[in-house]
Protein backbone atom coordinates (compact mmCIF):
# COMPACT_ATOMS: atom_id res chain seq x y z
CA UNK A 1 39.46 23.24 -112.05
CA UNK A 2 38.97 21.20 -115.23
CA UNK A 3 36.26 18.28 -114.74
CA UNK A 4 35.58 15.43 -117.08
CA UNK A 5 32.33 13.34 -116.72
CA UNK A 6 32.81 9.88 -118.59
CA UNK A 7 29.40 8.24 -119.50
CA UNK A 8 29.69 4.21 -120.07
CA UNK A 9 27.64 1.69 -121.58
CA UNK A 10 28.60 -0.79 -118.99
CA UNK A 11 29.04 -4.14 -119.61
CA UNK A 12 27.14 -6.29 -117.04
CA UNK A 13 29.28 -7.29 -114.39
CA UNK A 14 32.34 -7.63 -116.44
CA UNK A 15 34.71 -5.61 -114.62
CA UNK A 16 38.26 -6.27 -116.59
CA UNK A 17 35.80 -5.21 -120.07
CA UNK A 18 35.06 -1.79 -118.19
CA UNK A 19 38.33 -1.18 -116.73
CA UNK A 20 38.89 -0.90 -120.45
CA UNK A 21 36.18 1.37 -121.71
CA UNK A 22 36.87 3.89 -119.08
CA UNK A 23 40.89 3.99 -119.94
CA UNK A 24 39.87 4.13 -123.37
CA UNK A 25 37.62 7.24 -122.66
CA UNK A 26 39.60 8.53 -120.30
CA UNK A 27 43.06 8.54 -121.81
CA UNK A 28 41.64 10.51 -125.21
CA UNK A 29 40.61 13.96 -122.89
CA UNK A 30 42.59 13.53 -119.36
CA UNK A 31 44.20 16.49 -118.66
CA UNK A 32 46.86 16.08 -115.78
CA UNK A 33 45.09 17.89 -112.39
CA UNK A 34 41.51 16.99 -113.99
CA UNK A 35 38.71 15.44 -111.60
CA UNK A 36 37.69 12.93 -113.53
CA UNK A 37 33.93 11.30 -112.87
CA UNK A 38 32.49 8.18 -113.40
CA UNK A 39 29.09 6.61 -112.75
CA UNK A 40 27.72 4.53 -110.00
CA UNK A 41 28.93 1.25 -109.95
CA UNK A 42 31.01 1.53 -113.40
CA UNK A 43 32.66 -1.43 -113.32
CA UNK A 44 29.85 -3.91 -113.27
CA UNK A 45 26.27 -1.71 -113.54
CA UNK A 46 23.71 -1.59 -110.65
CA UNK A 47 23.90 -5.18 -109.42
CA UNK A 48 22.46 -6.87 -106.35
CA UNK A 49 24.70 -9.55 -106.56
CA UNK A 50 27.00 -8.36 -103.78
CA UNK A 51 28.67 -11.31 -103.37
CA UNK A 52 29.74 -11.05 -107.56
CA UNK A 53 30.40 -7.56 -107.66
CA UNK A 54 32.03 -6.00 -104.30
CA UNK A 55 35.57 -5.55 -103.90
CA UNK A 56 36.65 -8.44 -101.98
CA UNK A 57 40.13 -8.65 -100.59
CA UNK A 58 41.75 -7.91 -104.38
CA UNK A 59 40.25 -4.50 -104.61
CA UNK A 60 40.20 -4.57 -108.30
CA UNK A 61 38.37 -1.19 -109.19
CA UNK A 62 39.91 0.76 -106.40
CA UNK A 63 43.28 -0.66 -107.76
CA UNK A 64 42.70 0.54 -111.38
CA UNK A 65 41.25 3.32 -110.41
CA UNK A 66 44.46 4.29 -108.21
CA UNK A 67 46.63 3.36 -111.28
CA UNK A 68 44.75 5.18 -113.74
CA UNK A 69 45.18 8.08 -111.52
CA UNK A 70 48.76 8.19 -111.11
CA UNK A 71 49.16 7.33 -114.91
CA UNK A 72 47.54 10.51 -116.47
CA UNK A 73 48.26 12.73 -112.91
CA UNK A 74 44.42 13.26 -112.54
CA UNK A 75 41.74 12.75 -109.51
CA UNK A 76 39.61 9.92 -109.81
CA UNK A 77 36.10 9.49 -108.60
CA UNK A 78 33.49 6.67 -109.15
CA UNK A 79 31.48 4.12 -107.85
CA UNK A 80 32.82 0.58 -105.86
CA UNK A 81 31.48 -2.10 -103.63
CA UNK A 82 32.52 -3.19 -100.38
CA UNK A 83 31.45 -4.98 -97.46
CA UNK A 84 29.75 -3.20 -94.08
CA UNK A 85 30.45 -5.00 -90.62
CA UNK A 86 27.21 -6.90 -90.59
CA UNK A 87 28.10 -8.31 -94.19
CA UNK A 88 25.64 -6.30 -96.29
CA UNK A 89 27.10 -4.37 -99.42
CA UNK A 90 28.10 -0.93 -99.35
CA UNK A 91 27.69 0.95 -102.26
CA UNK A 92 30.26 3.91 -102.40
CA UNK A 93 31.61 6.92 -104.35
CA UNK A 94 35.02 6.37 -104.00
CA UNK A 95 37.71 9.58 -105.04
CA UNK A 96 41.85 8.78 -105.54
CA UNK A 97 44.06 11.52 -106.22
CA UNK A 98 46.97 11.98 -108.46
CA UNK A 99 49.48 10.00 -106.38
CA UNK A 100 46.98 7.31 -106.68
CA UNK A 101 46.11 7.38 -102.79
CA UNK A 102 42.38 7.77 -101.43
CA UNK A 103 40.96 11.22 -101.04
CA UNK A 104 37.27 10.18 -100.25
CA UNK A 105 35.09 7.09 -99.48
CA UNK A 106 31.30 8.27 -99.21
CA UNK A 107 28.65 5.38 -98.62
CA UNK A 108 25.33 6.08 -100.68
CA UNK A 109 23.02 7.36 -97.71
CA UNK A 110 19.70 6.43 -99.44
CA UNK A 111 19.63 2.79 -100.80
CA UNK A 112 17.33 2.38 -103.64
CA UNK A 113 14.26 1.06 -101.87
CA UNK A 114 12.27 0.65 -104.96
CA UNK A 115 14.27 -1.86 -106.68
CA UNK A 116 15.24 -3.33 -102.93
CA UNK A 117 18.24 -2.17 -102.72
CA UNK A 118 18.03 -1.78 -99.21
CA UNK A 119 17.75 -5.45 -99.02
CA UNK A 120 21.41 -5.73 -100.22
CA UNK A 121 22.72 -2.73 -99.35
CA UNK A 122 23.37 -1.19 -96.05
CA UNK A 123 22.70 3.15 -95.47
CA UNK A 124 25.29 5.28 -95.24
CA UNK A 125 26.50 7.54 -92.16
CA UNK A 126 25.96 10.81 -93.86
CA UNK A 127 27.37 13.52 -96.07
CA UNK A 128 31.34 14.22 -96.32
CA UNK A 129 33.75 16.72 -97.83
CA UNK A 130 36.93 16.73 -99.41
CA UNK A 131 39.53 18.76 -101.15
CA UNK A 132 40.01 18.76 -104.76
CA UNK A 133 42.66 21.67 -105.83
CA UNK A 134 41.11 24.60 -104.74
CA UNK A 135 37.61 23.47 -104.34
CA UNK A 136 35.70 21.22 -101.60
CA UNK A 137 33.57 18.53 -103.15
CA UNK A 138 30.96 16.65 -101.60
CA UNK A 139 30.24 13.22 -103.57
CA UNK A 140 26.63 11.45 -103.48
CA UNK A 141 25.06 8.77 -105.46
CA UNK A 142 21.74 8.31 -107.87
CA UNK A 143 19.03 7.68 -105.23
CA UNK A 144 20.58 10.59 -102.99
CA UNK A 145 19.60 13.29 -105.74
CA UNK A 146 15.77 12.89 -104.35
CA UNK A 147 16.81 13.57 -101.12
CA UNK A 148 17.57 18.05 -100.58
CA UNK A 149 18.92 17.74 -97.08
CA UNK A 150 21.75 16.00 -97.85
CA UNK A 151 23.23 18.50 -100.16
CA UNK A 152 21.62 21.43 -98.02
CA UNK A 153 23.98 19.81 -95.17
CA UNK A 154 26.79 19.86 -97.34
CA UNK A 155 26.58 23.36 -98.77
CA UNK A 156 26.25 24.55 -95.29
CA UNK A 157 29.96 23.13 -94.55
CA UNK A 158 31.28 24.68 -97.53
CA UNK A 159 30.97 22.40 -100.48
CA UNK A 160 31.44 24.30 -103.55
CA UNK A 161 30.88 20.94 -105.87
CA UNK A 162 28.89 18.01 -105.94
CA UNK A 163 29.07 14.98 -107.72
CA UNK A 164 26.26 12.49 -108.23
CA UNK A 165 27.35 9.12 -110.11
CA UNK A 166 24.37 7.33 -111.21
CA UNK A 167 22.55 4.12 -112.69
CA UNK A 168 19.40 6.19 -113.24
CA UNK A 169 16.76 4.68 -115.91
CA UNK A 170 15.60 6.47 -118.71
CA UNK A 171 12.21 6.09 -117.67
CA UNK A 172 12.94 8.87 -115.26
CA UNK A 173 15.22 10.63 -116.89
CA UNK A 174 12.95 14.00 -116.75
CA UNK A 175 13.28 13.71 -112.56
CA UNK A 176 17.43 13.36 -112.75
CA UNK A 177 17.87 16.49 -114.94
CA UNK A 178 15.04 18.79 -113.53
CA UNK A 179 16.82 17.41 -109.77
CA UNK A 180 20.44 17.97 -110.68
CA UNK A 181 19.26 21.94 -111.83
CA UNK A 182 17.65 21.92 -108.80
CA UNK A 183 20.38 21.05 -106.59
CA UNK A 184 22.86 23.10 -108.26
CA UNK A 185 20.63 26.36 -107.46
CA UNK A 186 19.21 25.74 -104.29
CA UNK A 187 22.92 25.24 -103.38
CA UNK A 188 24.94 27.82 -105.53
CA UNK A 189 27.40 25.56 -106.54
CA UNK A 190 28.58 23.58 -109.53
CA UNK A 191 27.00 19.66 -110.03
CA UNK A 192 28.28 17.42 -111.57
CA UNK A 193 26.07 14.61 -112.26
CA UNK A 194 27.23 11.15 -114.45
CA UNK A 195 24.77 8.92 -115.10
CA UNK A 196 25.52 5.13 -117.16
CA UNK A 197 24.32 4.62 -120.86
CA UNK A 198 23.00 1.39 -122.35
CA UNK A 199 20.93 -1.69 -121.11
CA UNK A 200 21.54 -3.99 -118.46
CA UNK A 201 19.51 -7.11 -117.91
CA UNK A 202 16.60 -5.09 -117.29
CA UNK A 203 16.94 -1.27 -117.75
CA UNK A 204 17.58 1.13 -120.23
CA UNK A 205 19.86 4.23 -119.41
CA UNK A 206 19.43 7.32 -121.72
CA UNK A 207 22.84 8.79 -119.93
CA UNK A 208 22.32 12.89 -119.70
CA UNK A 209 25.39 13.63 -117.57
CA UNK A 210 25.54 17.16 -116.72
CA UNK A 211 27.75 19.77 -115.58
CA UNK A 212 25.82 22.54 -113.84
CA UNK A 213 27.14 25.84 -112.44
CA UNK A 214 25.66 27.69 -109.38
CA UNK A 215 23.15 29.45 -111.69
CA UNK A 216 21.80 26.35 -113.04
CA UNK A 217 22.97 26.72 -116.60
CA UNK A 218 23.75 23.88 -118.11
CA UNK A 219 27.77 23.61 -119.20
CA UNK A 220 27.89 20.08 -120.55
CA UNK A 221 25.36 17.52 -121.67
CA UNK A 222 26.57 14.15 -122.85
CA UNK A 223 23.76 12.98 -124.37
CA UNK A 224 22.52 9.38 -124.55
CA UNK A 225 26.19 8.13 -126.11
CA UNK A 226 29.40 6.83 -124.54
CA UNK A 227 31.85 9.32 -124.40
CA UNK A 228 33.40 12.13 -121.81
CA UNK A 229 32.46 15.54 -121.60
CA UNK A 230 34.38 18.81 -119.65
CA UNK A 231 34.01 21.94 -118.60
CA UNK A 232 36.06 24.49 -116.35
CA UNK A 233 34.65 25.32 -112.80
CA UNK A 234 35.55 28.97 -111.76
CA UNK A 235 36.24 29.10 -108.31
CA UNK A 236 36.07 32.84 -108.52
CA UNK A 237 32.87 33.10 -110.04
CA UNK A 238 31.25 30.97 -108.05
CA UNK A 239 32.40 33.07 -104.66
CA UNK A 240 31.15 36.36 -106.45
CA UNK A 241 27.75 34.74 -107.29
CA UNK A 242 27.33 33.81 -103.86
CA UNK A 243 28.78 37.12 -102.43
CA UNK A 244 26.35 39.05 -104.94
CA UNK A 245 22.66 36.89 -104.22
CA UNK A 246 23.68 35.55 -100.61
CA UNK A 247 20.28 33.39 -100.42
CA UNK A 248 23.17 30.65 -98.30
CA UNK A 249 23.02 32.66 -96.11
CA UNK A 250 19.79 32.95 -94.88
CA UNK A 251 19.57 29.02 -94.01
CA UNK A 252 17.35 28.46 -90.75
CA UNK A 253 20.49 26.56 -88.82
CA UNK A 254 17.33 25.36 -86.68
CA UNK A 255 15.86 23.56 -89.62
CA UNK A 256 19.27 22.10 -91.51
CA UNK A 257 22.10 20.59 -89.24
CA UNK A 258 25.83 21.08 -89.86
């Protein structure tokens, strides 16, 4: 399968101006059947504004991201805002496939306490997976990185990928790389982790999206620039790595739930 992490410097809550970017991005290096990835919150950057920024009855970002789907016959994944029943936000990774219709809708399990997040924001139910051509994908979001179980959960239903869509500062940029490596071993199996360049009203974001196989080698590093990067994820290879150093399988079922 042929991924394409798209790093943005997003324009603060401006969603038409990053609808824009990311088709201009996008359009240069899509490649009909891709899974295309973009960061957390990409149409209006890490905002706890929920009332500016969440979907609303338009659906604005799920409708361009549906359309930009079925325009260049690729799967779609990245971050959206909606509502939870008791009115607090719900920050989501959010996949479409190629006919434009949803695939996924995963609610970040961890809000980011730190920055209060979890004053805006309500916690998600848990991990999920979901087809993607041959593969099964789990999605996650930025805060969830710090958080092993949740991956450890998925890998033990079979998730051969994970993607992690991000608003993570530069001032910890050391944690998000060393994590994402981390993740990707612990788990044999390919991460894909997109993180946002640029400045918002408070932040700077030094990007680093990666693209990690089940070894932990590192296939694709964007830098700190706007811009996409790819690689190819070898479904083969990644079922011979795990049939040749079985470490999955000697998970305490006791210790990690399914």
């Amino acid at each position: 399968m042929h991924v394409i992490a798209c790093q943005l410097d997003i324009r603060w809550e401006d969603k038409p101006a990053n609808f824009a970017r990311t088709r201009e991005l996008v359009a240069g290096v899509a490649r009909p059947g891709a899974l295309v990835v973009l960061p957390e919150m990409f149409a209006t950057g890490f905002s706890m504004k929920v009332g500016r920024v969440d979907e609303g009855e338009e659906r604005p970002t799920e409708r361009f991201m549906a359309e930009l789907a079925r325009e260049l016959g690729l799967y779609v994944c990245g971050g959206v805002v909606t509502r939870a029943a008791d009115g607090l936000g719900l920050n989501q990774s959010l996949t479409v496939g190629p006919d434009g219709a949803e695939r996924a809708r995963y609610s970040k399990c961890h809000p980011f306490s730190f920055a209060q997040e979890d004053r805006y924001y309500a916690k998600g139910s848990g991990p999920l997976l979901y087809p993607c051509g041959a593969f099964t994908v789990a999605p996650l979001v930025c805060y969830d990185l710090r958080f092993p179980e949740v991956f450890r959960i998925g890998a033990r239903r079979g998730a051969q990928v994970f993607t992690v869509i991000a608003n993570w500062p530069q001032r910890r940029e050391g944690h998000w790389l060393a994590l994402l490596q981390a993740r990707a071993i612990e788990n044999q199996a390919y991460v894909i982790g997109v993180n946002r360049c640029g400045d918002d009203p408070w932040l700077h974001y030094g990007g680093r999206s990666l693209i990690i196989d089940p070894r932990g080698t590192v296939l694709a590093d964007a830098g700190s620039e706007p811009g996409c990067i790819a690689a190819e994820l070898d479904l083969d290879a990644l079922r011979a790595y795990r049939a040749e150093f079985p470490a999955l399988a000697d998970i305490r079922p006791e210790f990690v739930p399914d």
